[in-house]
Protein backbone atom coordinates (compact mmCIF):
# COMPACT_ATOMS: atom_id res chain seq x y z
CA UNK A 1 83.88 8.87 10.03
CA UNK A 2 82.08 11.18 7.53
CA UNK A 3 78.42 10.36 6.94
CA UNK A 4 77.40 9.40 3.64
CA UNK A 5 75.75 12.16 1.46
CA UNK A 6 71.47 11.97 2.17
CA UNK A 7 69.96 14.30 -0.39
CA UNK A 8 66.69 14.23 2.01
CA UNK A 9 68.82 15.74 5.05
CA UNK A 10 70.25 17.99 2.77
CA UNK A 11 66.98 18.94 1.10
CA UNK A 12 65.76 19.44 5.03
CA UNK A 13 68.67 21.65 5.44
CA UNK A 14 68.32 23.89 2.35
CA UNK A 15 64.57 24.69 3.21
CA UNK A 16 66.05 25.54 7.68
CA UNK A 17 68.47 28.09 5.51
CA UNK A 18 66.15 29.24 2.68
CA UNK A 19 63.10 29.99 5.74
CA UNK A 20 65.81 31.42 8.22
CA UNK A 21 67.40 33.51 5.71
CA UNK A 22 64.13 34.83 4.38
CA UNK A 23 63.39 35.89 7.96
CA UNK A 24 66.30 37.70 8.38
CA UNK A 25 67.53 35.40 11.46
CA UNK A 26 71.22 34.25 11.87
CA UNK A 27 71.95 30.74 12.24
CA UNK A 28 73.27 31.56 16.22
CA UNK A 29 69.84 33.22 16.53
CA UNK A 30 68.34 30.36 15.77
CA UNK A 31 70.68 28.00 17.60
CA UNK A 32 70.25 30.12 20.75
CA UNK A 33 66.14 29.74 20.03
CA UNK A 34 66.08 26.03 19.39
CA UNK A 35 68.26 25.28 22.27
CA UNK A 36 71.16 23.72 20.07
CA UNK A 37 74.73 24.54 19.35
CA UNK A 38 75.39 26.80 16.32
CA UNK A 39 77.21 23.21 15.23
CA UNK A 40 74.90 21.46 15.91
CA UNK A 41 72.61 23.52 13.50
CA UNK A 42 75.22 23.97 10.88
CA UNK A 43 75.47 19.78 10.73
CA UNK A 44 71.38 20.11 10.13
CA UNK A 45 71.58 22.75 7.56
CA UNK A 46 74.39 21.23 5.98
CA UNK A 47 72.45 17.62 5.72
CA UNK A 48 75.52 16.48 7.98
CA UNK A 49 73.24 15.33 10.94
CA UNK A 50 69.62 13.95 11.27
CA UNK A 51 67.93 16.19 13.79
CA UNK A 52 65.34 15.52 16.78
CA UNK A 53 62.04 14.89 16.23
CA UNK A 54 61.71 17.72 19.12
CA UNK A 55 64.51 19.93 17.44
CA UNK A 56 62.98 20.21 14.48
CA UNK A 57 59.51 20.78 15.98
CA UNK A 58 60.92 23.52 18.02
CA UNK A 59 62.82 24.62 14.78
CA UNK A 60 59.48 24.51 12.59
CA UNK A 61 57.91 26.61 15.54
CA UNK A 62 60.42 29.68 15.34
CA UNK A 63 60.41 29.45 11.63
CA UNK A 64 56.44 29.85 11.59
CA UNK A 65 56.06 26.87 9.20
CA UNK A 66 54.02 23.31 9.64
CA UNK A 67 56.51 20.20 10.54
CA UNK A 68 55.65 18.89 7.17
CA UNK A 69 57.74 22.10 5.66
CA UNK A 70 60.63 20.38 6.08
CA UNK A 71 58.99 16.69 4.13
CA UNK A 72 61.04 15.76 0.98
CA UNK A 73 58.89 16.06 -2.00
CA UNK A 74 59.55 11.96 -2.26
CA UNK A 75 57.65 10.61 0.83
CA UNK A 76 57.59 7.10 -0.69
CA UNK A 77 61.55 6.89 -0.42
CA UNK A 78 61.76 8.71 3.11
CA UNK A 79 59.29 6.04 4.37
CA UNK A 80 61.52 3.64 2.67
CA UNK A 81 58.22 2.39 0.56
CA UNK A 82 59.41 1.09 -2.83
CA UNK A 83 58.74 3.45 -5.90
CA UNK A 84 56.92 0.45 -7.22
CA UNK A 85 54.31 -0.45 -4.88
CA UNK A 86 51.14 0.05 -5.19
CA UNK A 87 48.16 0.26 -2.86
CA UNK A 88 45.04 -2.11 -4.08
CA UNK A 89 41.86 -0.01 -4.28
């Protein structure tokens, strides 16, 4: 069964091939670095497939950015925190 569409895993995934590609680095380059099939990397760049915690650490490593590279610009909705809440002062 296909996974529904996630515009935050595919957001995730645009920013692993935007950072690779400006690198110069193939996606079986970094496969072979992050320890991960070259499918299993094309599911995360694709926003197919939710990756590791420890994949994309390792994956934030070889791309020389901070973890929080790959946050959605929305962090109430990844938290799943409604859009309407607010925090009292």
């Amino acid at each position: 069964m296909a996974r529904e569409y996630d515009p935050q895993l595919a957001e995730m995934g645009a920013k692993i091939v935007a950072r690779r590609t400006e690198l110069g680095m193939t996606a079986t380059e970094l496969a072979i670095y992050a320890d991960i099939t070259s499918a299993a990397l094309s599911r995360i760049e694709n926003g197919q497939s939710e990756a590791k915690v420890t994949t994309l650490m390792k994956i934030a490593d070889i791309l020389t950015v901070p973890l929080s590279y790959f946050q959605s610009g929305d962090v109430s909705k990844s938290a799943g925190i409604p859009a309407d809440f607010e925090t009292s002062p």
